[in-house]
C-alpha atoms as a PDB file:
ATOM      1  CA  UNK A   1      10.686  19.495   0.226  1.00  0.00           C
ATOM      2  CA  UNK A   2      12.175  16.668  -2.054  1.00  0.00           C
ATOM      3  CA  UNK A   3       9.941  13.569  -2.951  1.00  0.00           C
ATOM      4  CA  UNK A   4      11.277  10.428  -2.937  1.00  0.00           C
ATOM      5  CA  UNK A   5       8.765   8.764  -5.464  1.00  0.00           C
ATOM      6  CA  UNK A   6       8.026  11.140  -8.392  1.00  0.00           C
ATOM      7  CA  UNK A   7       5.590   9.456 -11.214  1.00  0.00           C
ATOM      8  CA  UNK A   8       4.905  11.514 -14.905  1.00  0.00           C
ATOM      9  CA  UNK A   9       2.809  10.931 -17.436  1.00  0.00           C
ATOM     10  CA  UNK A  10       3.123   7.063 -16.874  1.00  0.00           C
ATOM     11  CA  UNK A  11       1.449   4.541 -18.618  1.00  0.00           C
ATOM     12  CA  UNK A  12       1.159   0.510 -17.949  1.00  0.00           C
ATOM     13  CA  UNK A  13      -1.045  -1.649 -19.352  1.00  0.00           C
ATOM     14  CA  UNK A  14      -1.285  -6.030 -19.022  1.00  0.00           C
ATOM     15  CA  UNK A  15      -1.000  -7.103 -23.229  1.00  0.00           C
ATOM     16  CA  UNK A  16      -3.629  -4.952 -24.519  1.00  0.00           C
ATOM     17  CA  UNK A  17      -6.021  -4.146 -21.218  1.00  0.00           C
ATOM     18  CA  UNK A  18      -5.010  -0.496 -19.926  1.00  0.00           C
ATOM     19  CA  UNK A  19      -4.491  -0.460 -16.359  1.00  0.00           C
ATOM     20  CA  UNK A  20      -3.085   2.996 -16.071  1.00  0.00           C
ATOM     21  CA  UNK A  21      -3.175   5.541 -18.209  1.00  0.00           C
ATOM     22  CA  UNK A  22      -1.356   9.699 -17.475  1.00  0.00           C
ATOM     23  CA  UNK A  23      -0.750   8.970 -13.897  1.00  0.00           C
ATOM     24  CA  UNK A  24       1.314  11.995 -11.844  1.00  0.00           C
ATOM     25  CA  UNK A  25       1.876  11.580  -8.739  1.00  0.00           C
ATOM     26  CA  UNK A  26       3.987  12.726  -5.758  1.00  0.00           C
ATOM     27  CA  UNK A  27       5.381  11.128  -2.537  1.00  0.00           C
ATOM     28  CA  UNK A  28       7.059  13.838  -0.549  1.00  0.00           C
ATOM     29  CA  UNK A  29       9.220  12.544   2.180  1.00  0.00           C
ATOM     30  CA  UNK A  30       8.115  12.530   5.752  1.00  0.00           C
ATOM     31  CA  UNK A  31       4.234  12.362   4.573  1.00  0.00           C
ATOM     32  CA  UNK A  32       2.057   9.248   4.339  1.00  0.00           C
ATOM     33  CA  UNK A  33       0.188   9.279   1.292  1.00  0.00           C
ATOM     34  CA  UNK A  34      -3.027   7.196   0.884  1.00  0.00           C
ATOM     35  CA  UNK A  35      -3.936   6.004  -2.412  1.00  0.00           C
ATOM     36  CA  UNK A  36      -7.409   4.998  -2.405  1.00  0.00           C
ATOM     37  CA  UNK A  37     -10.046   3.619  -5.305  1.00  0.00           C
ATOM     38  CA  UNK A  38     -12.033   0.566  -5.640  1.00  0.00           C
ATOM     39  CA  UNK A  39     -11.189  -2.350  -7.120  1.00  0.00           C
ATOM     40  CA  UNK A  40      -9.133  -2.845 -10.138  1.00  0.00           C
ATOM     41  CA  UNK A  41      -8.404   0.282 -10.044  1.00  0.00           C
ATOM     42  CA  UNK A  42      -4.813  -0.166 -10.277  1.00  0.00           C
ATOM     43  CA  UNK A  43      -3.811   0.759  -6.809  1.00  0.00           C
ATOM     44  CA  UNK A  44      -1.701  -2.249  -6.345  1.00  0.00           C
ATOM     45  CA  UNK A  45      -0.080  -2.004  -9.509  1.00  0.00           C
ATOM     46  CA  UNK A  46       1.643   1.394  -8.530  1.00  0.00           C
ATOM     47  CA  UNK A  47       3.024  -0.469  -5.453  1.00  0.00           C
ATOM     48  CA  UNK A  48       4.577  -2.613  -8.330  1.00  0.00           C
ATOM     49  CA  UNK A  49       5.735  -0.475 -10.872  1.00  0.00           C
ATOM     50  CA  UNK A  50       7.827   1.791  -7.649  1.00  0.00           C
ATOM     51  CA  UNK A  51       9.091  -1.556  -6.125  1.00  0.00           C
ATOM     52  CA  UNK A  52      10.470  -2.054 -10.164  1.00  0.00           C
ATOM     53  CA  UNK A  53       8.406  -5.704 -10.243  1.00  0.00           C
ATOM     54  CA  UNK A  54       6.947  -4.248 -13.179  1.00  0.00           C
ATOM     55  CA  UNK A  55       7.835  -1.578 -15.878  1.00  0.00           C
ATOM     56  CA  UNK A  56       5.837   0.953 -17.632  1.00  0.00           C
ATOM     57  CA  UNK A  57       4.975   1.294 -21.201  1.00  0.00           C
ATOM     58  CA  UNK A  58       5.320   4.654 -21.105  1.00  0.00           C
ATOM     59  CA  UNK A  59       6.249   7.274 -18.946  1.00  0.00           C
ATOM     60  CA  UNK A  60       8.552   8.150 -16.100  1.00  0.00           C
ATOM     61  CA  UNK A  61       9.067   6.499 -12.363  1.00  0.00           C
ATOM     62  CA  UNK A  62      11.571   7.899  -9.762  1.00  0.00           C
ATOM     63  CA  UNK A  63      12.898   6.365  -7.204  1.00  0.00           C
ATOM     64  CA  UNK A  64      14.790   8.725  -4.786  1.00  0.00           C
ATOM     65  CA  UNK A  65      15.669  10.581  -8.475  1.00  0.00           C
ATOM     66  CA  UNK A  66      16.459   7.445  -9.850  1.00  0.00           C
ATOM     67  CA  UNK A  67      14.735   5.970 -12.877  1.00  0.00           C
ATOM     68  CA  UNK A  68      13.910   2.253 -11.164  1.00  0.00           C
ATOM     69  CA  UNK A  69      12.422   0.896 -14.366  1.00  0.00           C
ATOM     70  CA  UNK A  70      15.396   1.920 -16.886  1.00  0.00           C
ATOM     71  CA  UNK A  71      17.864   0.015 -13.731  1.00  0.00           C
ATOM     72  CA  UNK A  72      19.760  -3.449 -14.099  1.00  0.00           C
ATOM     73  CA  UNK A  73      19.092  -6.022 -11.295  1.00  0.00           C
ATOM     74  CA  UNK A  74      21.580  -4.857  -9.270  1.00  0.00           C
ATOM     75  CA  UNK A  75      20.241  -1.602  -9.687  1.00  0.00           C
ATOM     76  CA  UNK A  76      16.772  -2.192  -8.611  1.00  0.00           C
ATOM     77  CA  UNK A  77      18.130  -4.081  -5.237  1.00  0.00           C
ATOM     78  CA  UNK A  78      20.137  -1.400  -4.414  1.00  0.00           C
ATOM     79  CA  UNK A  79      16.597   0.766  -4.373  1.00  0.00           C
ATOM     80  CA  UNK A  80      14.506  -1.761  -2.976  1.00  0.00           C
ATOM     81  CA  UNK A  81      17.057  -1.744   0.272  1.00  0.00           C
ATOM     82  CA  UNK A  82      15.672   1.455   1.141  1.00  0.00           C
ATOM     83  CA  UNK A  83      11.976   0.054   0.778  1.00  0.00           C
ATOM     84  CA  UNK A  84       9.415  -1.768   3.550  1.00  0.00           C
ATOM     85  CA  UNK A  85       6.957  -3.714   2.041  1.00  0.00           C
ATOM     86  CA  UNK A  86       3.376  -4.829   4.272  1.00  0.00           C
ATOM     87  CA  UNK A  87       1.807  -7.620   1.740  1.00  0.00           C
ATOM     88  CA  UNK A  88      -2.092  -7.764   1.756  1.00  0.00           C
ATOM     89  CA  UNK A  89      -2.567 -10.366   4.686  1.00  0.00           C
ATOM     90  CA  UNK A  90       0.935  -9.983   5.993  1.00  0.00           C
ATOM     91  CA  UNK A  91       2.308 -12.927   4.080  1.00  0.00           C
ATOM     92  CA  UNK A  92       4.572 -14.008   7.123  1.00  0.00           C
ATOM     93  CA  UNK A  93       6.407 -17.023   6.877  1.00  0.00           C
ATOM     94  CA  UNK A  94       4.347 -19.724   8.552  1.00  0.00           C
ATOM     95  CA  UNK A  95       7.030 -22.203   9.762  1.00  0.00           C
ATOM     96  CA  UNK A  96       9.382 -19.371  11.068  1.00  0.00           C
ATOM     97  CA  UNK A  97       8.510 -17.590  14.649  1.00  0.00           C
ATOM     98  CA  UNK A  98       7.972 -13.987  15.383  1.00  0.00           C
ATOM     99  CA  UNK A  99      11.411 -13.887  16.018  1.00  0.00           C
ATOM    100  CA  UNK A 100      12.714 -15.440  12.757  1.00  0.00           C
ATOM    101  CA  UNK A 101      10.256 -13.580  10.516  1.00  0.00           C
ATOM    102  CA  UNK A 102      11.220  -9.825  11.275  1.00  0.00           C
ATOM    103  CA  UNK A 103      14.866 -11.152  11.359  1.00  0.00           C
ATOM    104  CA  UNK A 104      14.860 -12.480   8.030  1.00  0.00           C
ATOM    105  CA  UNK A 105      15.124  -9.086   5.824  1.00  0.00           C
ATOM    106  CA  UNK A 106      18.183  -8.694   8.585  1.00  0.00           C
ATOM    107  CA  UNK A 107      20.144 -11.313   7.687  1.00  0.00           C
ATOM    108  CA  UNK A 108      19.292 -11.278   3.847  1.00  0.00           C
ATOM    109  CA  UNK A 109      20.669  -7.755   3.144  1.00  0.00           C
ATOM    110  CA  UNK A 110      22.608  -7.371   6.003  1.00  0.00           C
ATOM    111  CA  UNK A 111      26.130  -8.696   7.228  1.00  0.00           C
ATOM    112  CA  UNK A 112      24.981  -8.002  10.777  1.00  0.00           C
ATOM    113  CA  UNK A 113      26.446 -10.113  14.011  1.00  0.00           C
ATOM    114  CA  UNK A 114      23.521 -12.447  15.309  1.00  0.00           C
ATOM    115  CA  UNK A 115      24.063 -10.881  18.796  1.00  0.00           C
ATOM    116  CA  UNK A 116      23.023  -7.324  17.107  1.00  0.00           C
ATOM    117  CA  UNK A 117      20.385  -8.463  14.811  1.00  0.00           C
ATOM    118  CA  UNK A 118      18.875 -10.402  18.221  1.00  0.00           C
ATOM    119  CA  UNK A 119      18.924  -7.026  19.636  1.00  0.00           C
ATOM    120  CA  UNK A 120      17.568  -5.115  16.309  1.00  0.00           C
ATOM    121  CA  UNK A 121      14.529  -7.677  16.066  1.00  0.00           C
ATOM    122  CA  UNK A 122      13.371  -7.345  19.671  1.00  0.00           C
ATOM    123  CA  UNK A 123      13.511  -3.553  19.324  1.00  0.00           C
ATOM    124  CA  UNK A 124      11.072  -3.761  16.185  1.00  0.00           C
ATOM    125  CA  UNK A 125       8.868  -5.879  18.260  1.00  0.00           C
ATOM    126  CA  UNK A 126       8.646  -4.039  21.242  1.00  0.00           C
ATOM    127  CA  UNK A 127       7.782  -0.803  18.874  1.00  0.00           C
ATOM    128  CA  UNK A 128       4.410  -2.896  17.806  1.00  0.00           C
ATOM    129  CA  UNK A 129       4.024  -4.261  20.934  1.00  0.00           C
ATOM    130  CA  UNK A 130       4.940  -8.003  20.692  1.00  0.00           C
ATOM    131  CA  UNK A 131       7.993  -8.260  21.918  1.00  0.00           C
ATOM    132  CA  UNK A 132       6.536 -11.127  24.324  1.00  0.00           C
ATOM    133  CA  UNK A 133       5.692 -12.792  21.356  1.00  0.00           C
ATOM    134  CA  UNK A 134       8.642 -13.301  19.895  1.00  0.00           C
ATOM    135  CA  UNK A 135       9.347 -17.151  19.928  1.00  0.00           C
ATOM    136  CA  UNK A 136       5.673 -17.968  18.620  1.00  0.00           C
ATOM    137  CA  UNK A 137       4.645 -19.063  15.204  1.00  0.00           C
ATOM    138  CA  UNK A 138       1.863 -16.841  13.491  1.00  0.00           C
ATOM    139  CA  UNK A 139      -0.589 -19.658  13.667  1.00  0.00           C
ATOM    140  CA  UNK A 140      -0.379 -19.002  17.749  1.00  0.00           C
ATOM    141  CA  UNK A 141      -1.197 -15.421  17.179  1.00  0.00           C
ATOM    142  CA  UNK A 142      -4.417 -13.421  16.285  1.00  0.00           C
ATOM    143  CA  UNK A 143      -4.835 -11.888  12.701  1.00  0.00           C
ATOM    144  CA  UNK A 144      -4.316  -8.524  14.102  1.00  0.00           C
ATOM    145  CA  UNK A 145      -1.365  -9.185  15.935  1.00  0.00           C
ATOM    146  CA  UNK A 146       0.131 -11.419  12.692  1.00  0.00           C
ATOM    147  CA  UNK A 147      -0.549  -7.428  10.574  1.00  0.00           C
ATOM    148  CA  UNK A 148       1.924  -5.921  13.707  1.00  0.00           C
ATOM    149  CA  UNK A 149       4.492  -8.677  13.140  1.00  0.00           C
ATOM    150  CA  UNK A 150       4.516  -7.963   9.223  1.00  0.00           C
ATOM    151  CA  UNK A 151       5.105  -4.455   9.984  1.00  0.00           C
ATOM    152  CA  UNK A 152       7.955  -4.834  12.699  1.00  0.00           C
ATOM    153  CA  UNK A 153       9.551  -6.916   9.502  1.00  0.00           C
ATOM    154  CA  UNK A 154       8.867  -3.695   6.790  1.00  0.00           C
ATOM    155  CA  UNK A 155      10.829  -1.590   9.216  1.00  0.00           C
ATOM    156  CA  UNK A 156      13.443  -4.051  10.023  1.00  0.00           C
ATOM    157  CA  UNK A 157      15.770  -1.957   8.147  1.00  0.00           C
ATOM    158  CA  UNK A 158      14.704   1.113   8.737  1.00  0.00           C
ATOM    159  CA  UNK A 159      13.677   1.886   5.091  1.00  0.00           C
ATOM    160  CA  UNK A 160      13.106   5.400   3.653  1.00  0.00           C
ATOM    161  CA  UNK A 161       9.902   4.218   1.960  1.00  0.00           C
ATOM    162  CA  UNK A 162       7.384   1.807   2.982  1.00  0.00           C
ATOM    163  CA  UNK A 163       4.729   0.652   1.343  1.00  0.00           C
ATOM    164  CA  UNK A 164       1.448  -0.871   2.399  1.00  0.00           C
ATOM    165  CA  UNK A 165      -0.986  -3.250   0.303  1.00  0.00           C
ATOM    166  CA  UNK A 166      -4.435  -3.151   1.944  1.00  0.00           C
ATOM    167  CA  UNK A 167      -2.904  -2.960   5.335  1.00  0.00           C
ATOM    168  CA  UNK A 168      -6.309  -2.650   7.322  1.00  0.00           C
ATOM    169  CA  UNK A 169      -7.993  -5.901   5.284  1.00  0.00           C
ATOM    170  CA  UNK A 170      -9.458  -8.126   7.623  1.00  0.00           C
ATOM    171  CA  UNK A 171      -9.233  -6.622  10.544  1.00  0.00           C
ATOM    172  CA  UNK A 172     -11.803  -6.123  13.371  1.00  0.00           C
ATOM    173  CA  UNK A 173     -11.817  -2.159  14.174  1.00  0.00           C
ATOM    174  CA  UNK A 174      -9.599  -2.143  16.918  1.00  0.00           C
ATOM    175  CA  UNK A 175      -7.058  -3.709  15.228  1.00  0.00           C
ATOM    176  CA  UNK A 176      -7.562  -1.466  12.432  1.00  0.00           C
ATOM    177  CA  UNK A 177      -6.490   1.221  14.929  1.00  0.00           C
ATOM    178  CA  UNK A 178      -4.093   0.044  16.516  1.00  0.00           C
ATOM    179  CA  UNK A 179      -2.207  -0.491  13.244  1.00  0.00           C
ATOM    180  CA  UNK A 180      -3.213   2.895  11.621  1.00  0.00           C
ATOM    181  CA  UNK A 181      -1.742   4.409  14.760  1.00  0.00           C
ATOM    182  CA  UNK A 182       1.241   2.178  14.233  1.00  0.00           C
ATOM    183  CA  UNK A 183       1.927   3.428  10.369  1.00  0.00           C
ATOM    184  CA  UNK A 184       1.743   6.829  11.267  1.00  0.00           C
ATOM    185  CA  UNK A 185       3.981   6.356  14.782  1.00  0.00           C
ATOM    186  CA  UNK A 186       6.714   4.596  13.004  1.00  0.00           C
ATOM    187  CA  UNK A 187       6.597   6.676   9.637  1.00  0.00           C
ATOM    188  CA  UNK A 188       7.050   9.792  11.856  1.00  0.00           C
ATOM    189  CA  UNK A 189       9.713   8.170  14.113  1.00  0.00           C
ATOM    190  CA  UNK A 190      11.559   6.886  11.126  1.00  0.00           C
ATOM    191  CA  UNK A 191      11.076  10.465   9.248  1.00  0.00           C
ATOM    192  CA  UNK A 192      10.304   8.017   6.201  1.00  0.00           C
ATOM    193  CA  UNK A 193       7.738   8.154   3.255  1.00  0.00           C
ATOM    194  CA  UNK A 194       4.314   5.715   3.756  1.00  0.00           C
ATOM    195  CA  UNK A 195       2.227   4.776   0.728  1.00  0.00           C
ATOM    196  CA  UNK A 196      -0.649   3.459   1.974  1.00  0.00           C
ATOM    197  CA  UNK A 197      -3.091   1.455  -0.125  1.00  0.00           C
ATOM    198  CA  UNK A 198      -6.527   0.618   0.752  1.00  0.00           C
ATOM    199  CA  UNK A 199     -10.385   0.881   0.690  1.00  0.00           C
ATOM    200  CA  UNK A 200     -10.701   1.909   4.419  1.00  0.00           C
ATOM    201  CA  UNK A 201     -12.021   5.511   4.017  1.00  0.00           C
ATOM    202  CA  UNK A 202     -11.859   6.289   7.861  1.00  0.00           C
ATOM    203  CA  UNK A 203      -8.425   4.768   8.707  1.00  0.00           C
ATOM    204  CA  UNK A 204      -6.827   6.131   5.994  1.00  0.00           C
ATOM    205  CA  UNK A 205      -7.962   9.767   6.304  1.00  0.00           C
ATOM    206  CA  UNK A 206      -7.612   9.978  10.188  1.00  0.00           C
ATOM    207  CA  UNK A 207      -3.375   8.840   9.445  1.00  0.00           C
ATOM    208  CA  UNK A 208      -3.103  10.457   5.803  1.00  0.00           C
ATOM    209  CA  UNK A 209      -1.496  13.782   4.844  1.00  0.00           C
ATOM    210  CA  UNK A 210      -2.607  13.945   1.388  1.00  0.00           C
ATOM    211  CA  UNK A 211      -5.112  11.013  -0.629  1.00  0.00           C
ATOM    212  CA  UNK A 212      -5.254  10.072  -4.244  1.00  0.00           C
ATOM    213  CA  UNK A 213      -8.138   8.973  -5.542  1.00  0.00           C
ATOM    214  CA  UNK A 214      -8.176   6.352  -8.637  1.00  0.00           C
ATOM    215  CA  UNK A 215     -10.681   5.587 -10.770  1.00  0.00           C
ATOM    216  CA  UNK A 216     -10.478   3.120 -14.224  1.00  0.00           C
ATOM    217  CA  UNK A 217      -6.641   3.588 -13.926  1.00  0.00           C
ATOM    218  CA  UNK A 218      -6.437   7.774 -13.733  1.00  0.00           C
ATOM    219  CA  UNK A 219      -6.291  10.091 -10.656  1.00  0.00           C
ATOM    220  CA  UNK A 220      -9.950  11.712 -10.587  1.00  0.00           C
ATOM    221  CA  UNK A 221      -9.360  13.814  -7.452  1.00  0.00           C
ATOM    222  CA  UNK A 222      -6.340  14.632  -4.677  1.00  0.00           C
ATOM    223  CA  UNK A 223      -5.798  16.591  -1.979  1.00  0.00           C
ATOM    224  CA  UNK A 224      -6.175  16.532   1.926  1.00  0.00           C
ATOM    225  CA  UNK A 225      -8.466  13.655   3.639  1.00  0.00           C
ATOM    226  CA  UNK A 226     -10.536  17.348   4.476  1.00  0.00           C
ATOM    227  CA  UNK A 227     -10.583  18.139   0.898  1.00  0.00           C
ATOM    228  CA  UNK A 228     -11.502  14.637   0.296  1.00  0.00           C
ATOM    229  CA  UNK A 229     -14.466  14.334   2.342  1.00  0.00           C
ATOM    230  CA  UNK A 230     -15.704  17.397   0.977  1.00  0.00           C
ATOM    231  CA  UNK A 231     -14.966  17.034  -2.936  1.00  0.00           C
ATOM    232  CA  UNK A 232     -18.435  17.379  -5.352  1.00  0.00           C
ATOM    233  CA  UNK A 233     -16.571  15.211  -7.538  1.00  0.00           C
ATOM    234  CA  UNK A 234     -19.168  12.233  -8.351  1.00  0.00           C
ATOM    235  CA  UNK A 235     -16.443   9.600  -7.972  1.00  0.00           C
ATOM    236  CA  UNK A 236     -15.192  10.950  -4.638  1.00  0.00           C
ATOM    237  CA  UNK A 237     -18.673  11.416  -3.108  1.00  0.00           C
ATOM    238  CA  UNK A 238     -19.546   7.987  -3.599  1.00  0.00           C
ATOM    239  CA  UNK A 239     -16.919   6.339  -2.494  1.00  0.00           C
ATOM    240  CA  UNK A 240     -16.302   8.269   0.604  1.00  0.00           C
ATOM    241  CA  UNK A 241     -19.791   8.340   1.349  1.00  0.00           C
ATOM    242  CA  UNK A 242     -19.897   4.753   1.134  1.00  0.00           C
ATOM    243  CA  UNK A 243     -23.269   5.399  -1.362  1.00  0.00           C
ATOM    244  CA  UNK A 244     -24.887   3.385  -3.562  1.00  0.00           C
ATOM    245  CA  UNK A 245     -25.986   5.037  -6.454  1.00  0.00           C
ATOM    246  CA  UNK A 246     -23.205   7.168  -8.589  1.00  0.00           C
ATOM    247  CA  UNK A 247     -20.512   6.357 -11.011  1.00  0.00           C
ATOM    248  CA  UNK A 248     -19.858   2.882 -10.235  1.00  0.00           C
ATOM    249  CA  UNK A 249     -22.758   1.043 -10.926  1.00  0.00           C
ATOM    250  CA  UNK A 250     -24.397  -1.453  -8.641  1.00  0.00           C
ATOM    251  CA  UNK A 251     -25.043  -3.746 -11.420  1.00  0.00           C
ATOM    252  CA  UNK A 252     -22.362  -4.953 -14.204  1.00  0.00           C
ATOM    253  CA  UNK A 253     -22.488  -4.018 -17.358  1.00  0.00           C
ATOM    254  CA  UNK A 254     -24.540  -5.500 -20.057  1.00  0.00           C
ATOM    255  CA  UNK A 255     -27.982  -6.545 -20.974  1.00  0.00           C
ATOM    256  CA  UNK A 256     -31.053  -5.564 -18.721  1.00  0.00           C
ATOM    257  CA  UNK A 257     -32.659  -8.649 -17.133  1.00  0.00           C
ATOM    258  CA  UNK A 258     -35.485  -7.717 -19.103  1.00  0.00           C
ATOM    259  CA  UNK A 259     -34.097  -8.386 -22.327  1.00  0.00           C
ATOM    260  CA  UNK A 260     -32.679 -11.418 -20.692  1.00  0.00           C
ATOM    261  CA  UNK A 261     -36.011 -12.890 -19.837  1.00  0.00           C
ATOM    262  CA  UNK A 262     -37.192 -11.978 -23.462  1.00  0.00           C
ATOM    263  CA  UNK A 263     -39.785  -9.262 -21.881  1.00  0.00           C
ATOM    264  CA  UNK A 264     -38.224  -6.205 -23.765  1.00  0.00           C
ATOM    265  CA  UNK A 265     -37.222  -6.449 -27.729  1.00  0.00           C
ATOM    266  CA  UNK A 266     -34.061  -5.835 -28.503  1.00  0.00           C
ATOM    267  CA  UNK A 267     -33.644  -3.529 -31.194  1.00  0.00           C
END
């Protein structure tokens, strides 16, 4: 099976703050791939780096066997044509409709006929659902159906790859179902690649094929969301387990409030 994002030995860091450091990782296509860790833990920053926003210091980053960061411009648009991108929050455009929102990556990178792309648009809509919706601005819609309308626009162009940035933030949990079910609907009906990024343990593992877990900017663990949940690796445990005590501490880093309040002498 070939992958369509292949990451090795990469390294990225912002001036001199590491963010990631020997990352490998694999997106096989057909799969969605959750890549989980809390935060600052660089998840985000991957999204980046594939979507060539970014480059690494160090490292290799293919895109469908294409080296995105060593690209010109015209080279990176070229890849990002085959990507879908769901921002944190949706990021629709607030003075456009429905309508007007999910057509927009239509008539950017498209030469389409109106006529088709009014056809297109109300075909993404009715695969979340909203089709009735189409002629409303977001502001008349709930946060849960604004998520739906940001992913009817990610798949606008039926992209080999999309990508999703915290895509169950926010939501109440029926709306976080509704839109897991939707990601892993549309990736199979698309036969493309979802990267899914996000702190929502259940979601994630009930739509994911395979999880990588990130921790201070390295993978710690991987494997199934089975594997995952039962992992003795200290990092995993805690954060799938949703416990308080483990490797991240409750408390940040520093002095203990006893040598704050002068009750303990420092040596």
């Amino acid at each position: 099976m070939s992958n369509i994002v292949e990451i090795r030995d990469l390294a990225f860091r912002y001036g001199e703050r590491p963010i990631l450091s020997e990352l490998n990782m694999t997106f096989p296509r057909g799969k969605v791939i959750a890549v989980m860790g809390g935060s600052g833990s660089g998840k985000t920053t991957i999204l980046r780096l594939i979507g060539g926003q970014i480059k690494p210091q160090a490292g290799t980053l293919l895109v469908s066997g294409e080296p995105i960061h060593d690209l010109d411009t015209e080279g990176v648009y070229r890849l990002r044509r085959k990507m879908g991108m769901l921002f944190q929050y949706g990021a629709l455009f607030t003075d456009l409709s429905v309508f007007e929102n999910v057509a927009f990556p239509l008539r950017e990178q498209t030469d389409l006929s109106e006529e088709l792309i009014h056809d297109l648009v109300l075909m993404k809509l009715q695969a979340v659902g909203l089709r009735n919706a189409a002629y409303m601005k977001p502001a008349e819609i709930s946060g849960g159906m604004a998520r739906r309308v940001a992913l009817a626009r990610s798949i606008a162009l039926d992209p080999e790859l999309i990508m999703y940035d915290e895509p169950f933030a926010g939501l109440d949990p029926i709306s976080m179902g509704v839109t897991a079910n939707l990601i892993r609907r549309l990736n199979d009906a698309l036969n493309s690649t979802s990267i899914v990024v996000s702190h929502d343990v259940e979601e994630s593992f009930t739509i994911a094929d395979y999880v990588y877990f990130l921790s201070e900017g390295r993978i710690v663990a991987h494997g199934t969301p089975q594997e995952m949940r039962e992992s003795h690796e200290p990092y995993v445990r805690q954060f799938v387990h949703s416990q308080a005590d483990g490797p991240v501490p409750f408390h940040y880093p520093g002095k203990s409030l006893a040598e704050d309040l002068g009750l303990e002498k420092t040596a």
